[in-house]
C-alpha atoms as a PDB file:
ATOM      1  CA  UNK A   1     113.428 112.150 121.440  1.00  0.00           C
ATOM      2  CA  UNK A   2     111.083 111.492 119.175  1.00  0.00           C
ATOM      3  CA  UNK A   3     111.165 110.874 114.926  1.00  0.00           C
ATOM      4  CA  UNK A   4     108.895 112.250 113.112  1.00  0.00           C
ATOM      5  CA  UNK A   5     107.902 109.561 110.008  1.00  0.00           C
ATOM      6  CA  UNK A   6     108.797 111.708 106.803  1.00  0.00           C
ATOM      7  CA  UNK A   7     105.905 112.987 105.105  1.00  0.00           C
ATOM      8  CA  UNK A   8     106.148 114.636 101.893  1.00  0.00           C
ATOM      9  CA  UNK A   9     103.376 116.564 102.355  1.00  0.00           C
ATOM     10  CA  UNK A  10     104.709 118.591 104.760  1.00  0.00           C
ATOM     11  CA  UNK A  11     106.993 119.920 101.946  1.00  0.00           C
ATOM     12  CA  UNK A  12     103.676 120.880  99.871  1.00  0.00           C
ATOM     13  CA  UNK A  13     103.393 124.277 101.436  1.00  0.00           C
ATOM     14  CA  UNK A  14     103.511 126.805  97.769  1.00  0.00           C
ATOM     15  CA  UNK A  15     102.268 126.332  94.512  1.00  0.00           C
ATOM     16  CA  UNK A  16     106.055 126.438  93.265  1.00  0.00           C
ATOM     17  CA  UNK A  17     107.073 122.821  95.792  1.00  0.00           C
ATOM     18  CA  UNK A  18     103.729 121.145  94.509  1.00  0.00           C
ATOM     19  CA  UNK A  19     104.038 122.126  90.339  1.00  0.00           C
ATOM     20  CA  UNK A  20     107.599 120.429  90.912  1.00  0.00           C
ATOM     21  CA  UNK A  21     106.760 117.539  92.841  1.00  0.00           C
ATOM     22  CA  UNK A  22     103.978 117.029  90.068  1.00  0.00           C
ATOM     23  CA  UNK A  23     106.499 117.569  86.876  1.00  0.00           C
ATOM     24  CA  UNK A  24     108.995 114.940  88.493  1.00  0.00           C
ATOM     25  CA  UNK A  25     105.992 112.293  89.270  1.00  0.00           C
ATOM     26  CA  UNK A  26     105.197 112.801  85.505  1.00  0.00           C
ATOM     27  CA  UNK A  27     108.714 112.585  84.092  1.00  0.00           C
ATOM     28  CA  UNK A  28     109.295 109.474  86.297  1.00  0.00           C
ATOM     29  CA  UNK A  29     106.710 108.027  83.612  1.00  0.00           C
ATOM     30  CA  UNK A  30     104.770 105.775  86.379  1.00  0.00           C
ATOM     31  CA  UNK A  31     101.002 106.018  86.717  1.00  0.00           C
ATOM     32  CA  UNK A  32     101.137 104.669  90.327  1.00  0.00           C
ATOM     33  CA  UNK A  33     103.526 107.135  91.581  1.00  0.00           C
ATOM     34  CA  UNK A  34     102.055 109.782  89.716  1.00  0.00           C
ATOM     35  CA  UNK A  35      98.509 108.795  91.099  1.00  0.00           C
ATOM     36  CA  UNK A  36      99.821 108.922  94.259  1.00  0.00           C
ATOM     37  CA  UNK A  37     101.354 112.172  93.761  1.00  0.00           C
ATOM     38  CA  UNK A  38      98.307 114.149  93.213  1.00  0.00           C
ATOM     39  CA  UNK A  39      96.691 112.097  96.248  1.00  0.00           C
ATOM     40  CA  UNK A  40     100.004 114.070  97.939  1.00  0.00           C
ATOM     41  CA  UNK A  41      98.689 117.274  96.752  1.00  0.00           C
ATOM     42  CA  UNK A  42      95.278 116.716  97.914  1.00  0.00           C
ATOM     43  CA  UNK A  43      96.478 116.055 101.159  1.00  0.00           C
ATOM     44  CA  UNK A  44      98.182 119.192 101.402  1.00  0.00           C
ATOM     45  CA  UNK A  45      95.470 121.211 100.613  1.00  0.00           C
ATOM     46  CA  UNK A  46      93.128 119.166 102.829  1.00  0.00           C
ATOM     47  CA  UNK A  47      91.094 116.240 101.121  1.00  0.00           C
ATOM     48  CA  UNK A  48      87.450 117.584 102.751  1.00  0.00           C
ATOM     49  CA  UNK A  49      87.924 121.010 100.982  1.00  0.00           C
ATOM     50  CA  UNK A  50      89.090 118.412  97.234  1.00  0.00           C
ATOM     51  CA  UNK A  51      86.361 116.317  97.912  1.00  0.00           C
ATOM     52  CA  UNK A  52      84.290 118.786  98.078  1.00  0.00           C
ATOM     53  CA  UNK A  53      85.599 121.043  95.266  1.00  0.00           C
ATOM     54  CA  UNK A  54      85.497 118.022  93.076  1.00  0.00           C
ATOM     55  CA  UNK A  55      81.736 116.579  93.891  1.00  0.00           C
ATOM     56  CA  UNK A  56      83.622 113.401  94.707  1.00  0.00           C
ATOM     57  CA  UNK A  57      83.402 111.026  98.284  1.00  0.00           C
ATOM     58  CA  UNK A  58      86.486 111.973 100.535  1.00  0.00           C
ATOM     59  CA  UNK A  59      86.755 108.107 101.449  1.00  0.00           C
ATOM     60  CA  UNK A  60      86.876 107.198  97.944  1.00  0.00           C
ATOM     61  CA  UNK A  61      89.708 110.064  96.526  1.00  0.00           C
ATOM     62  CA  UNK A  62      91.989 108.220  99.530  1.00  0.00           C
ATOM     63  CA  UNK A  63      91.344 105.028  98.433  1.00  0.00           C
ATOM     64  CA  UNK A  64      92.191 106.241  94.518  1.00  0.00           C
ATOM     65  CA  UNK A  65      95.350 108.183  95.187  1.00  0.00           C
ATOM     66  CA  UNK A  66      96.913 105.739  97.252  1.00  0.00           C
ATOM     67  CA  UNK A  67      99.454 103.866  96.288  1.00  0.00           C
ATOM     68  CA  UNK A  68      97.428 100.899  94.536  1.00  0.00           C
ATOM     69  CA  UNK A  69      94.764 103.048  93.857  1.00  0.00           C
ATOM     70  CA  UNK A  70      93.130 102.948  90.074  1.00  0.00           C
ATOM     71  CA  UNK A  71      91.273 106.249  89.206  1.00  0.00           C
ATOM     72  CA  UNK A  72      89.317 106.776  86.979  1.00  0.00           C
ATOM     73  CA  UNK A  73      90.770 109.631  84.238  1.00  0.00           C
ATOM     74  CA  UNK A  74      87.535 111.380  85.154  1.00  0.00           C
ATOM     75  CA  UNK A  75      88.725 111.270  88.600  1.00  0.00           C
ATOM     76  CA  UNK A  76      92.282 112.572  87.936  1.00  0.00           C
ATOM     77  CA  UNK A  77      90.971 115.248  85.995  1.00  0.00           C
ATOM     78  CA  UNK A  78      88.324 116.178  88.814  1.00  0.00           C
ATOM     79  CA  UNK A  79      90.617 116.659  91.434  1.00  0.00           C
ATOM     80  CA  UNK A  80      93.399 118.215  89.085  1.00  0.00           C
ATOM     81  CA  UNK A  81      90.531 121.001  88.737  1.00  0.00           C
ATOM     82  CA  UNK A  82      89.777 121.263  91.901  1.00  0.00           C
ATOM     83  CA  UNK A  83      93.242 121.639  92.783  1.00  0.00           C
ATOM     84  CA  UNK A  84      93.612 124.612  90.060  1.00  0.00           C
ATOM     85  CA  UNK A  85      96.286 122.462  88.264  1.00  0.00           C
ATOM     86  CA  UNK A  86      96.026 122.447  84.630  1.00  0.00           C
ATOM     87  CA  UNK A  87      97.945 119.598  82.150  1.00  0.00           C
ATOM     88  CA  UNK A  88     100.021 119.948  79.696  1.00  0.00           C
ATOM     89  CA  UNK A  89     101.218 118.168  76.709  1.00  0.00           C
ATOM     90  CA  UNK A  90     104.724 119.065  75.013  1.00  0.00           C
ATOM     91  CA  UNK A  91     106.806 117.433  72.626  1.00  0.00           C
END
């Protein structure tokens, strides 16, 4: 029998899982995981179609929402648009 290695992007499959999995990477308060979150997203929707959507190199959004990765705000917000995800600011 074989294990499957967990991927949480196989759990990314509704708007509902992903707007979640987004709210929690934000409340967690880290930039890396949150980074890495949205790379998650992106991944579930398929990184060509982002990377396209987005005007930005495939190669370089895995490199940025890795875990490590450093992107640019403009970057964040470029694939947060192409992903139809809009942030939000409360107090």
């Amino acid at each position: 029998m074989k294990i499957k290695k967990f991927d949480v992007v196989d759990f990314l499959d509704n708007d509902e899982a992903i707007i979640e999995y987004l709210n929690t990477a934000l409340e967690e308060g880290n930039s890396e995981f949150f980074v890495k979150a949205v790379g998650d997203v992106a991944r579930s929707k398929g990184m060509m179609k982002v990377a396209r959507s987005s005007g930005l190199g495939r190669q370089n959004l895995y490199r940025s929402l890795s875990r490590g990765g450093n992107p640019r705000i403009e970057t964040l917000f470029r694939v947060l648009d192409a992903l139809d995800i809009k942030l939000s600011v409360a107090r």
